[in-house]
C-alpha atoms as a PDB file:
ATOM      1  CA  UNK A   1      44.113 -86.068 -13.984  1.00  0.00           C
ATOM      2  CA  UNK A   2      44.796 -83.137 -16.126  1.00  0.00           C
ATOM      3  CA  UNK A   3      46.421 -79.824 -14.232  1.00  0.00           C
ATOM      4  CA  UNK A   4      44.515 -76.413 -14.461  1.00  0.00           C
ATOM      5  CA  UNK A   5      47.040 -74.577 -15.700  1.00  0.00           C
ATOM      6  CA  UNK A   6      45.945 -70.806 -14.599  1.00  0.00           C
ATOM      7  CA  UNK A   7      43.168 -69.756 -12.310  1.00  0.00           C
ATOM      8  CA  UNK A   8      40.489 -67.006 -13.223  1.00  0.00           C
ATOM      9  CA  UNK A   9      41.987 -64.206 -11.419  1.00  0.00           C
ATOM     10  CA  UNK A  10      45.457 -64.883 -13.375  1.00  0.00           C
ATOM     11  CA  UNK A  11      43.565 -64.565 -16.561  1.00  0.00           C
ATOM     12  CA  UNK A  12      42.302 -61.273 -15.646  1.00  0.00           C
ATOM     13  CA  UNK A  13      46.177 -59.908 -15.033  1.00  0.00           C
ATOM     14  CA  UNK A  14      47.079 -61.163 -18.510  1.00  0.00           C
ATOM     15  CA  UNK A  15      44.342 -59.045 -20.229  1.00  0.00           C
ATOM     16  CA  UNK A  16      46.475 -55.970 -19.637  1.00  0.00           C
ATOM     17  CA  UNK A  17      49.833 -57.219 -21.335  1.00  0.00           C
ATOM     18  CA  UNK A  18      50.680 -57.731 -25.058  1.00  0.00           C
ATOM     19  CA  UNK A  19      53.303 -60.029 -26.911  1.00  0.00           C
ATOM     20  CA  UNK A  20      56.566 -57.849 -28.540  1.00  0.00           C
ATOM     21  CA  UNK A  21      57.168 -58.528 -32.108  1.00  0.00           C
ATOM     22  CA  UNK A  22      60.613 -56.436 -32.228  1.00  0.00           C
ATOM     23  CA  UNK A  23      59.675 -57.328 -36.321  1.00  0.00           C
ATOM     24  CA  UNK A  24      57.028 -56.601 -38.892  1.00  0.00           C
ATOM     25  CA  UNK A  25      54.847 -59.028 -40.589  1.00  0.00           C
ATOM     26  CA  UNK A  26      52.470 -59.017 -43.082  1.00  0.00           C
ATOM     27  CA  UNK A  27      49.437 -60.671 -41.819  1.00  0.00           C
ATOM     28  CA  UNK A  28      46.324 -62.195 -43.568  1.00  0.00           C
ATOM     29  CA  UNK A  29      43.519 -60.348 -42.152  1.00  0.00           C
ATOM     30  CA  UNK A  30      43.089 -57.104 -39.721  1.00  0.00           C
ATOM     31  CA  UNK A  31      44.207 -57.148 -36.307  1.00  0.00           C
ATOM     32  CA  UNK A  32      44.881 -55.396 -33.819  1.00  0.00           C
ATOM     33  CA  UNK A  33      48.645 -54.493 -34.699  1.00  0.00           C
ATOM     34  CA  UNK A  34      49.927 -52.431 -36.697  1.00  0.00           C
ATOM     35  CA  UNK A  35      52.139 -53.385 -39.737  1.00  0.00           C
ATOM     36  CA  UNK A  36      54.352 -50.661 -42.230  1.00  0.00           C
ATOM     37  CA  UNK A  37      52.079 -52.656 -45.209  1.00  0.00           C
ATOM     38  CA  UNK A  38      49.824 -49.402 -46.379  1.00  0.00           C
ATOM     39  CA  UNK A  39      46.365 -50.319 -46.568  1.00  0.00           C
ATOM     40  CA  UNK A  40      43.063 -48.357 -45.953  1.00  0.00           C
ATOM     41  CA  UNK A  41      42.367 -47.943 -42.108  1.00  0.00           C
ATOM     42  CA  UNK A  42      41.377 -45.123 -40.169  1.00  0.00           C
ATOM     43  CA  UNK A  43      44.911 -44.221 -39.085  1.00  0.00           C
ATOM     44  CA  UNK A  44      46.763 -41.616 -41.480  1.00  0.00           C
ATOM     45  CA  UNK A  45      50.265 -42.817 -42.474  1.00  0.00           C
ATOM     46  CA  UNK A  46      51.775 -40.609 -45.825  1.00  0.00           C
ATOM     47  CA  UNK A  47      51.207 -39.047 -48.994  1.00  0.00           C
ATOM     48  CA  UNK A  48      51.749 -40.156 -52.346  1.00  0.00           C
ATOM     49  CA  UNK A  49      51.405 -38.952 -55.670  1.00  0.00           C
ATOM     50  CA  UNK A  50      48.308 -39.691 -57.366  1.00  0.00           C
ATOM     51  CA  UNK A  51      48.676 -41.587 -60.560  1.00  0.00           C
ATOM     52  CA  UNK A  52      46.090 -42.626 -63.334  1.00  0.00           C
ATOM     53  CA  UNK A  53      43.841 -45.718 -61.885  1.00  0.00           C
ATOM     54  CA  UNK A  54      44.261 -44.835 -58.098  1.00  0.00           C
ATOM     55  CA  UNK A  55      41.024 -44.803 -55.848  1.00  0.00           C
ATOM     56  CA  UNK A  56      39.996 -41.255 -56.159  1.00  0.00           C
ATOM     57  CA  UNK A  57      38.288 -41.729 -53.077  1.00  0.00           C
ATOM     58  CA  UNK A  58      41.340 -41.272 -51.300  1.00  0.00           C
ATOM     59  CA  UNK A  59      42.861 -37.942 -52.834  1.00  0.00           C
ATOM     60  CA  UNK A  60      43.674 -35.163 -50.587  1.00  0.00           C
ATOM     61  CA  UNK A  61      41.531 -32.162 -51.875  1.00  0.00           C
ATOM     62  CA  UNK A  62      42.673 -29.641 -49.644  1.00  0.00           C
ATOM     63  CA  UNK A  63      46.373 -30.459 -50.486  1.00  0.00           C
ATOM     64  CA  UNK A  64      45.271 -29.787 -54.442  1.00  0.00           C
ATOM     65  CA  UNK A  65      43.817 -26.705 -53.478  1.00  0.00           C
ATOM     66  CA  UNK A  66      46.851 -25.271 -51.751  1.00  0.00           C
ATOM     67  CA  UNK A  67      49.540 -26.650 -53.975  1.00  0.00           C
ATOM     68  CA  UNK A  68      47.261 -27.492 -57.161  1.00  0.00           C
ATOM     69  CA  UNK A  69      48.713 -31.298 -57.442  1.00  0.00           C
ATOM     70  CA  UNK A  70      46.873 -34.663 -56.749  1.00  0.00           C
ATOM     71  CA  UNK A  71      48.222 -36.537 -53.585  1.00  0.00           C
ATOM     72  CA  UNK A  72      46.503 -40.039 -52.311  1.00  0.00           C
ATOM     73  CA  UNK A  73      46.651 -40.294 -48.792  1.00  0.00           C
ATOM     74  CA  UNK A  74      47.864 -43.315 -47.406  1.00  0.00           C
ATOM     75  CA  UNK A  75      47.094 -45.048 -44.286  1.00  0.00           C
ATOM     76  CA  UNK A  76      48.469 -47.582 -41.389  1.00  0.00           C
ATOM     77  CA  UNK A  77      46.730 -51.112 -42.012  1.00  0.00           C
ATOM     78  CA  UNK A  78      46.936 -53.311 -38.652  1.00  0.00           C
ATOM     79  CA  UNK A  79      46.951 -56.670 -39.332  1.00  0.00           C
ATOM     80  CA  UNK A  80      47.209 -60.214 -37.101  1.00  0.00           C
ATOM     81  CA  UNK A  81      50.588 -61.653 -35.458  1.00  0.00           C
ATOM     82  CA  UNK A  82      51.625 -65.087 -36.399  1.00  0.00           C
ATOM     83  CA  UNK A  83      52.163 -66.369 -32.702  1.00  0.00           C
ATOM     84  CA  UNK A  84      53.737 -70.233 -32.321  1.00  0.00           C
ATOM     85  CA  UNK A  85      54.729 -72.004 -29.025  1.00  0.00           C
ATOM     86  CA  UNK A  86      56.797 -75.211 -28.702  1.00  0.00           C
ATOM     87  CA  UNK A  87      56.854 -76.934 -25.881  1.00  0.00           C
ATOM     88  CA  UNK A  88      59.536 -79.790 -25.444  1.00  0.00           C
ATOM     89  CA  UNK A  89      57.587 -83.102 -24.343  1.00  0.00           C
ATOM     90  CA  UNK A  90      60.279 -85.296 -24.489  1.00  0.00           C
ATOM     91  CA  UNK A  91      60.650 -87.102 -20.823  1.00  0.00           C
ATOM     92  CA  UNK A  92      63.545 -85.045 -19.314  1.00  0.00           C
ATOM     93  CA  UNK A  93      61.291 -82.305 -18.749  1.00  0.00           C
ATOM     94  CA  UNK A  94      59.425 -84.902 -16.635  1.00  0.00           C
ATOM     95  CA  UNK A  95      61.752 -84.173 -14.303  1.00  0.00           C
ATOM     96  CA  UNK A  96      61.724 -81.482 -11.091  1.00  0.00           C
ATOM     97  CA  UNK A  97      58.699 -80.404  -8.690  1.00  0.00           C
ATOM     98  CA  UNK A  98      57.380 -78.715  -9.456  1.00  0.00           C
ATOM     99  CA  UNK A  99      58.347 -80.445 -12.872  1.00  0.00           C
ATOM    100  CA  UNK A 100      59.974 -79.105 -15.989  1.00  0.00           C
ATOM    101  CA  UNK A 101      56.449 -79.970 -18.125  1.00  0.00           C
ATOM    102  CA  UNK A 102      54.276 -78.426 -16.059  1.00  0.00           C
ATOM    103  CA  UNK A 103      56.058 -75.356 -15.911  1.00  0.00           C
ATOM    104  CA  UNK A 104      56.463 -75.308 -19.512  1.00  0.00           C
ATOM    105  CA  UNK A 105      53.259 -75.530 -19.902  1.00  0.00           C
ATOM    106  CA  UNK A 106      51.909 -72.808 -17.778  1.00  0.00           C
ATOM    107  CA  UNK A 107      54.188 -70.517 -19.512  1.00  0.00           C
ATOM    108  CA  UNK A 108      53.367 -71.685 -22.941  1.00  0.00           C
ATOM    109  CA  UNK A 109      49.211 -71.224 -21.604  1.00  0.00           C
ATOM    110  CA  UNK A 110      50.177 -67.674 -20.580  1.00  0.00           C
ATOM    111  CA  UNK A 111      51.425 -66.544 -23.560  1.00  0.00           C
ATOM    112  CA  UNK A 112      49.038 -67.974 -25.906  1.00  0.00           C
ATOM    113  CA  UNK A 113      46.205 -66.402 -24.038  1.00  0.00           C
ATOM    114  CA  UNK A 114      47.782 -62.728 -24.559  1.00  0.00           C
ATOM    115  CA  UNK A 115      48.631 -63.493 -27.431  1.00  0.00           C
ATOM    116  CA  UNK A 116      44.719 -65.071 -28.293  1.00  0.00           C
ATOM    117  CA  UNK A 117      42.859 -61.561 -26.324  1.00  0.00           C
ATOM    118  CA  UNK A 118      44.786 -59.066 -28.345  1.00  0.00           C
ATOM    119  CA  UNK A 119      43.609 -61.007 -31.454  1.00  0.00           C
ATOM    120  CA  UNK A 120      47.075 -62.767 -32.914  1.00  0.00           C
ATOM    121  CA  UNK A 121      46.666 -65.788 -34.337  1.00  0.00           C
ATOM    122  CA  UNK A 122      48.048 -68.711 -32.053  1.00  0.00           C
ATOM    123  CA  UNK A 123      49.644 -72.080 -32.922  1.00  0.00           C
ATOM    124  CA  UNK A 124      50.999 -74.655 -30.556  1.00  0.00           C
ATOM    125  CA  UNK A 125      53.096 -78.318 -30.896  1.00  0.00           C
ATOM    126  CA  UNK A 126      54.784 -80.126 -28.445  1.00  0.00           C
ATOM    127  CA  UNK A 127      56.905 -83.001 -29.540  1.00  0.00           C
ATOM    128  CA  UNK A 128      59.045 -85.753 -28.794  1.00  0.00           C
ATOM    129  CA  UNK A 129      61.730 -88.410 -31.405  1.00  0.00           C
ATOM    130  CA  UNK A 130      58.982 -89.821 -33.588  1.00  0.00           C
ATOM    131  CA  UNK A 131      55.873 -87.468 -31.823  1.00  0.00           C
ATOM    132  CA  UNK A 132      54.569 -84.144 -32.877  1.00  0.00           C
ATOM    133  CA  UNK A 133      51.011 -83.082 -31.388  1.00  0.00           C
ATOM    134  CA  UNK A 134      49.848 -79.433 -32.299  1.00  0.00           C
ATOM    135  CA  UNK A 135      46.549 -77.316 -32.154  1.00  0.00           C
ATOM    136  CA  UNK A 136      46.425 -75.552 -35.739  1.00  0.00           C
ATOM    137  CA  UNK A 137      46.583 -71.731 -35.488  1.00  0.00           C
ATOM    138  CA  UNK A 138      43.652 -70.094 -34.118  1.00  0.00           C
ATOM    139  CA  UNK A 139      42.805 -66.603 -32.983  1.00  0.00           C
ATOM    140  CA  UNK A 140      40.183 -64.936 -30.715  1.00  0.00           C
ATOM    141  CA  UNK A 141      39.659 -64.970 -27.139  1.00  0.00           C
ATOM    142  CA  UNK A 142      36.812 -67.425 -27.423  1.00  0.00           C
ATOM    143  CA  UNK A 143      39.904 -69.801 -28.250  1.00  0.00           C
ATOM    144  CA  UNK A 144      41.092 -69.856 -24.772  1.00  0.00           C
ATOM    145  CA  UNK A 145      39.780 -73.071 -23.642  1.00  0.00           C
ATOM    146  CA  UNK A 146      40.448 -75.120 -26.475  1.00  0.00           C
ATOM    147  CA  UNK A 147      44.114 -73.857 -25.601  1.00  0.00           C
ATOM    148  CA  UNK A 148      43.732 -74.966 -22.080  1.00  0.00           C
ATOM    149  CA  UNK A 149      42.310 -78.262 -22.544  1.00  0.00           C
ATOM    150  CA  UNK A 150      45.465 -79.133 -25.277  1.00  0.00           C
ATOM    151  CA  UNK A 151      48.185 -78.033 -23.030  1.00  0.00           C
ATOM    152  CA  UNK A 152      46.052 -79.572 -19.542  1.00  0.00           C
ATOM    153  CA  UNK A 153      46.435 -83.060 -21.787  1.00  0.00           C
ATOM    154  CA  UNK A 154      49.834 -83.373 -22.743  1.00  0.00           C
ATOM    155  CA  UNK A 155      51.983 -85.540 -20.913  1.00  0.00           C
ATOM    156  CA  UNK A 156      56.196 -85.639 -21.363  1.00  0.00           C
ATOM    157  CA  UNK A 157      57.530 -89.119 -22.435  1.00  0.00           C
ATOM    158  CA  UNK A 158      59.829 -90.154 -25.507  1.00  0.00           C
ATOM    159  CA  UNK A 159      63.961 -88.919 -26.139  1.00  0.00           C
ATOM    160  CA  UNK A 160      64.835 -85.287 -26.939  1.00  0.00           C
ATOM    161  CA  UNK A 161      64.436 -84.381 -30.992  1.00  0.00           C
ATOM    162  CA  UNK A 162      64.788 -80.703 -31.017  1.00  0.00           C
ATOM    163  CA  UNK A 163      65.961 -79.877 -35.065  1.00  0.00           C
ATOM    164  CA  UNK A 164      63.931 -82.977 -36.047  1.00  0.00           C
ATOM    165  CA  UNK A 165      60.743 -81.726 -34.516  1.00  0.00           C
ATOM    166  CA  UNK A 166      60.568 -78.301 -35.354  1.00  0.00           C
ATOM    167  CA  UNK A 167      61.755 -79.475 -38.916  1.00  0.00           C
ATOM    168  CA  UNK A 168      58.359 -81.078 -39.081  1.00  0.00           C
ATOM    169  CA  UNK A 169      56.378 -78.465 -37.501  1.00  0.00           C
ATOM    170  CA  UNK A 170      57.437 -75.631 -39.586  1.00  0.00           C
ATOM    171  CA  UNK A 171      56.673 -77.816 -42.630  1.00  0.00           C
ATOM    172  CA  UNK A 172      52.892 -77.422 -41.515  1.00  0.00           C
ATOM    173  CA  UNK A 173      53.299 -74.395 -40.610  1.00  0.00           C
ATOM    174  CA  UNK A 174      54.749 -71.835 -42.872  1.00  0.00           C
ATOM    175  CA  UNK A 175      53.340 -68.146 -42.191  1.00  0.00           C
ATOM    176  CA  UNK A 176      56.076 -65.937 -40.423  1.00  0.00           C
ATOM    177  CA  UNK A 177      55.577 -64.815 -37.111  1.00  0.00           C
ATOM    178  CA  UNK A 178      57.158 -65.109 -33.727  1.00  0.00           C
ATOM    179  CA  UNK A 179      57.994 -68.928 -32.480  1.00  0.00           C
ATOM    180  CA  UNK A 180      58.429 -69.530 -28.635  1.00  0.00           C
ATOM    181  CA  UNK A 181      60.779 -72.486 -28.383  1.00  0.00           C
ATOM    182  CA  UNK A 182      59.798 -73.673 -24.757  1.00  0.00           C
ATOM    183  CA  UNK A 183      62.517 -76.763 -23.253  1.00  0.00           C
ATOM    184  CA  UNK A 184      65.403 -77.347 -20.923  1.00  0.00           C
ATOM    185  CA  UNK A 185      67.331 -77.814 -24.243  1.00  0.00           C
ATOM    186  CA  UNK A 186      69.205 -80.948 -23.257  1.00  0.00           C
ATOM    187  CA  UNK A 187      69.795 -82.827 -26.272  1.00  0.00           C
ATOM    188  CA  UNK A 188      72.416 -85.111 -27.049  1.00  0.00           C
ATOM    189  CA  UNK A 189      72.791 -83.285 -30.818  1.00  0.00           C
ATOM    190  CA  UNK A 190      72.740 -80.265 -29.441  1.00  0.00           C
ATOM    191  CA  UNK A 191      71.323 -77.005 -30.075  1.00  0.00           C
ATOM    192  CA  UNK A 192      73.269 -75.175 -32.693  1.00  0.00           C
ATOM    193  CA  UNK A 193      71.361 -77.105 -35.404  1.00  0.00           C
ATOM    194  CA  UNK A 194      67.523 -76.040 -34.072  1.00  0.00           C
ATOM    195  CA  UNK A 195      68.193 -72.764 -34.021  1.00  0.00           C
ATOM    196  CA  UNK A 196      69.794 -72.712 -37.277  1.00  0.00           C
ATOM    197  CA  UNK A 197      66.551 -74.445 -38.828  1.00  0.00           C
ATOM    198  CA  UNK A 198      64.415 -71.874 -36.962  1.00  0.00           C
ATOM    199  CA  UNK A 199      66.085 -68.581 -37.993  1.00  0.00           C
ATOM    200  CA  UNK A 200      66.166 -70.415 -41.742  1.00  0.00           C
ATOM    201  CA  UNK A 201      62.536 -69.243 -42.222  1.00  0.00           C
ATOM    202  CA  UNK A 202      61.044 -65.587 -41.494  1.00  0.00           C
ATOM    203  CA  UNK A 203      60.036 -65.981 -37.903  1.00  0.00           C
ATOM    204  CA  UNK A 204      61.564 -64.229 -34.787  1.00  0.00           C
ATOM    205  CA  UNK A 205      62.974 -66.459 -32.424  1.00  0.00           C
ATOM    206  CA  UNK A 206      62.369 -66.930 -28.594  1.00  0.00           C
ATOM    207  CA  UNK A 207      63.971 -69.766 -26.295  1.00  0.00           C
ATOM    208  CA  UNK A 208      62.876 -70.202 -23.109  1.00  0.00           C
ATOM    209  CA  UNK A 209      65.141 -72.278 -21.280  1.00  0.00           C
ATOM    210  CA  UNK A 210      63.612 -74.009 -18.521  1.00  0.00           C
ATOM    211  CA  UNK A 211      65.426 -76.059 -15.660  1.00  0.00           C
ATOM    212  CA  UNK A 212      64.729 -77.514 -12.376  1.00  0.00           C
ATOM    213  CA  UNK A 213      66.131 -75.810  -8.970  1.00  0.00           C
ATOM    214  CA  UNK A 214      66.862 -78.967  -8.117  1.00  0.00           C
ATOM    215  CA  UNK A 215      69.092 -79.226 -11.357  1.00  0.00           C
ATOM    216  CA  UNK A 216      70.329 -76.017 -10.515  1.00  0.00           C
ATOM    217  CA  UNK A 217      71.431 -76.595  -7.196  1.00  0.00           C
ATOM    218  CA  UNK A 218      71.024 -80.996  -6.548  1.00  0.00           C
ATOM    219  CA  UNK A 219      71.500 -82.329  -2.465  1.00  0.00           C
ATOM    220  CA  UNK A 220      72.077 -85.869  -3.667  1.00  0.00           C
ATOM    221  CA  UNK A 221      75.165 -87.382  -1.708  1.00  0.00           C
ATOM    222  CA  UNK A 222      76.858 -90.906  -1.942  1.00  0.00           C
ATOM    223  CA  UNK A 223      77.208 -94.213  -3.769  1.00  0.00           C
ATOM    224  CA  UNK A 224      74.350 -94.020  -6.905  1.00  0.00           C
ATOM    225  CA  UNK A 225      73.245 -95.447 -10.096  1.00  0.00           C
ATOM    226  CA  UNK A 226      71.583 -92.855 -12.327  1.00  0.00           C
ATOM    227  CA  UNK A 227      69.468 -93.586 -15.039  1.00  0.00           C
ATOM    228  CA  UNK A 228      69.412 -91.587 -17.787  1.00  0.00           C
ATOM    229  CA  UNK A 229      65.587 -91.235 -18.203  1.00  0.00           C
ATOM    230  CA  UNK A 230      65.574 -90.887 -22.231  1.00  0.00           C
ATOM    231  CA  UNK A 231      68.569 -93.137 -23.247  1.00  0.00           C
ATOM    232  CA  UNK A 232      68.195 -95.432 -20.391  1.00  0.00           C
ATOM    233  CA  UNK A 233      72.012 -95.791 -19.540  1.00  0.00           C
ATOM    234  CA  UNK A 234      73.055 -95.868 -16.715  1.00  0.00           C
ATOM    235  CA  UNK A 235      76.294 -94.538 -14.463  1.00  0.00           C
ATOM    236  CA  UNK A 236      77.216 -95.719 -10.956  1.00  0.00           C
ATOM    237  CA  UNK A 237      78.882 -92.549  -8.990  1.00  0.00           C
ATOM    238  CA  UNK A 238      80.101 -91.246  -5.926  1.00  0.00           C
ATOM    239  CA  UNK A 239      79.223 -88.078  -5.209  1.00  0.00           C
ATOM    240  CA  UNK A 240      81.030 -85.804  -3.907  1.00  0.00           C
ATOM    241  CA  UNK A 241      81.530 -82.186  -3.441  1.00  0.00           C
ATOM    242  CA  UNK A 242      84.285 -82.187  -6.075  1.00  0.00           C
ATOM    243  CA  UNK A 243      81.875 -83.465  -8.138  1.00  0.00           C
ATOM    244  CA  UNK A 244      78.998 -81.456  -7.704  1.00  0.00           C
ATOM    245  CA  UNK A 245      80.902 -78.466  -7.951  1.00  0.00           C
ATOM    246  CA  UNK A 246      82.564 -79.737 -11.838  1.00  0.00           C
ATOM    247  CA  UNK A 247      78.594 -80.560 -12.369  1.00  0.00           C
ATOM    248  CA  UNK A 248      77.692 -76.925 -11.451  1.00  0.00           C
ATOM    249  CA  UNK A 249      80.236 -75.832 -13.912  1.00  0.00           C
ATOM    250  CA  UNK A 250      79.622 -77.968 -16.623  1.00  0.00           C
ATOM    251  CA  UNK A 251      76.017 -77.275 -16.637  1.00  0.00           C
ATOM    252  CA  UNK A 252      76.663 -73.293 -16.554  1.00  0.00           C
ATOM    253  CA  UNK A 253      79.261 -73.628 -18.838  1.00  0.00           C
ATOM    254  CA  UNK A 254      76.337 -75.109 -21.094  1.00  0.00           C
ATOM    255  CA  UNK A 255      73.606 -72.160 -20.575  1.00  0.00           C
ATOM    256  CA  UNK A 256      76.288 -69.652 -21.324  1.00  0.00           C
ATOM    257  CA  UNK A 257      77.243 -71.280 -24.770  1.00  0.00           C
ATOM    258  CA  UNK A 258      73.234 -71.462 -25.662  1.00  0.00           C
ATOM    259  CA  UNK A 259      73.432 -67.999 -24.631  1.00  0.00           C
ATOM    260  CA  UNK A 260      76.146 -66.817 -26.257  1.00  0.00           C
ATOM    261  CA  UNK A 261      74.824 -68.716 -29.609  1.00  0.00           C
ATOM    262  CA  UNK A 262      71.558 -66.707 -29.334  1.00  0.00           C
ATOM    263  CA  UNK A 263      72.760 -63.647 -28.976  1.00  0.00           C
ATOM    264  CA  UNK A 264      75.424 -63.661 -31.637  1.00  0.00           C
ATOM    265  CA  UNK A 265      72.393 -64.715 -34.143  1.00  0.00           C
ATOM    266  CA  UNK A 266      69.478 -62.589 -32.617  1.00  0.00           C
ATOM    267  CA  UNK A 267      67.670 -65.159 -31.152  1.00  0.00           C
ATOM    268  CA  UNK A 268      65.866 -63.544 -27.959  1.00  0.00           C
ATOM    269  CA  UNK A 269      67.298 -65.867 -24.761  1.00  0.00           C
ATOM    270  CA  UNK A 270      65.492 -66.466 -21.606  1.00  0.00           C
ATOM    271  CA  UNK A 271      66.448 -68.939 -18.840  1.00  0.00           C
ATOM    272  CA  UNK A 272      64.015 -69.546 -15.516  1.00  0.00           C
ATOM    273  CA  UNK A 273      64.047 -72.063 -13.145  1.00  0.00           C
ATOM    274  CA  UNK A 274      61.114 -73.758 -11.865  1.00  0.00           C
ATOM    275  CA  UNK A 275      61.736 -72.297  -8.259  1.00  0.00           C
ATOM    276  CA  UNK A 276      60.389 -69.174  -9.887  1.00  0.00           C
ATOM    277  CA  UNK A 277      57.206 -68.082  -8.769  1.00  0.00           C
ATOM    278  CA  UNK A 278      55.072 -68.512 -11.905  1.00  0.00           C
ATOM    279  CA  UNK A 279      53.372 -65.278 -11.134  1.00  0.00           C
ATOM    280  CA  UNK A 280      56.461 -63.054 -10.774  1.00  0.00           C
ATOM    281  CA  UNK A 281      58.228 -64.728 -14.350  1.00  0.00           C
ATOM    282  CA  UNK A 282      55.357 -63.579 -16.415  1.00  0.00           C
ATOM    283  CA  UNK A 283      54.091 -60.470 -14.712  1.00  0.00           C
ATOM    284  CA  UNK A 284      57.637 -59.196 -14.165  1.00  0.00           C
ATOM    285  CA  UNK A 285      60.327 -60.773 -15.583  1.00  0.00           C
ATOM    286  CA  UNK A 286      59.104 -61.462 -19.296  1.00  0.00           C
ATOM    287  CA  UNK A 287      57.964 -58.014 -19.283  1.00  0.00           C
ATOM    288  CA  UNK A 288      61.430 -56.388 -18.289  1.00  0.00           C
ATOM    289  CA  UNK A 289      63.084 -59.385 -20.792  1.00  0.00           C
ATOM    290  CA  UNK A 290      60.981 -57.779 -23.766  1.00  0.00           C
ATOM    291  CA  UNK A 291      58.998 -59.951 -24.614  1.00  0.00           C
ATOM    292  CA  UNK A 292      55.391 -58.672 -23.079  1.00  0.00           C
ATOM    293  CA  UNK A 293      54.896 -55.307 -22.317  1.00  0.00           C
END
């Protein structure tokens, strides 16, 4: 049965925010940002001179009459925000309880419906090896519930395909914008090579990397066999608290480097765990992480 991702009364709390664009796009029609592409709205941005074939419409008479020269006024044009979230279905985010997926998925629902209220147009794909499902970019708030019911649907299974994956999305989709990169970014190949095919086009780039507390912070103990859940190999341990504590080091050891690889390349970084409460990450810490205000 598919999860409702956010209640009424969380809606209502998202009207008041807005997604950052620390960049400028050019979009197709108006909006309700604001882009440094002149244009004729109401809002007064500069003078130029007025040459031969300019909209006379839009010359400054009382500037001629104090200075006796022709200036066109210019103003602000706001256009729509290019908004696309990724959400990594592959089956490792399966994994955690609350799991990986569903918290994914919640964020990725909460952003697209600020994003879909203050009129940006809103794309979003989740994927998996050979699978890539996506709702084609839409805008308006009426647009909420086809978001909903996409996301509520989705289910994680398949291996990790990160550069593959958004390789084939941004093929379909090739308007600049900001892209949300939503996953617990644990693949095999990496992911030095996804970025780099993401900050190839014109977008601005957020990942949002999501892991379980239990991940974070595991209380198994003893003789096991794990499973890898994609790959299917398997390992027989003994755990230990040696071992957890290299584990704990080798996983933060991990998040740094991703971190350290955004920055360097000005890719916006975010990590949260799922012990989060859902409320608190998006009213509070996604605002003070810049990217809603």
């Amino acid at each position: 049965m598919a999860e409702v991702l956010l209640d009424t009364e969380f809606l209502n709390k998202l009207k008041q925010l807005t997604l950052i664009s620390k960049k400028v796009f050019a979009g197709k029609i108006k909006g309700e940002r604001r882009s440094r592409q002149k244009g004729a709205s109401v809002e007064f941005a500069d003078y130029r001179d007025y040459v031969r074939g300019d909209d006379p419409r839009f010359i400054d008479w009382n500037m001629y009459g104090r200075l006796e020269r022709l200036f066109l006024k210019l103003f602000q044009e706001e256009q729509d925000l290019s908004v696309y979230i990724l959400v990594d279905g592959s089956e490792s985010m399966a994994f955690g309880s609350p799991s990986k997926f569903l918290y994914a998925k919640r964020i990725a629902a909460a952003l697209g419906y600020i994003s879909l209220i203050n009129m940006d147009r809103v794309g979003v794909g989740t994927f998996a090896s050979e699978r890539l499902e996506y709702l084609m970019p839409t805008r308006g708030k009426g647009q909420g519930r086809r978001l909903f019911a996409f996301l509520e649907k989705l289910e994680p299974e398949g291996r990790t395909a990160l550069a593959a994956s958004c390789r084939r999305y941004l093929l379909r989709h090739r308007r600049p914008g900001v892209l949300i990169l939503i996953s617990d970014f644990f693949d095999r190949a990496g992911f030095e090579e996804t970025l780099k095919v993401l900050l190839s086009r014109n977008l601005e780039v957020y990942a949002i990397q999501v892991l379980a507390e239990e991940e974070r912070n595991p209380t198994i103990a003893g003789d096991l066999r794990l499973i890898d859940c994609e790959e299917k190999d398997a390992t027989e341990i003994t755990v230990t608290d040696r071992l957890i504590k290299h584990y704990k080091a080798q996983l933060e050891s991990y998040c740094e480097s991703l971190r350290e690889f955004c920055m360097k390349r000005g890719v916006n970084y975010l990590a949260v765990t799922t012990r989060w409460r859902f409320e608190d990450l998006i009213l509070q810490y996604l605002k003070t992480a810049g990217l809603l205000k």
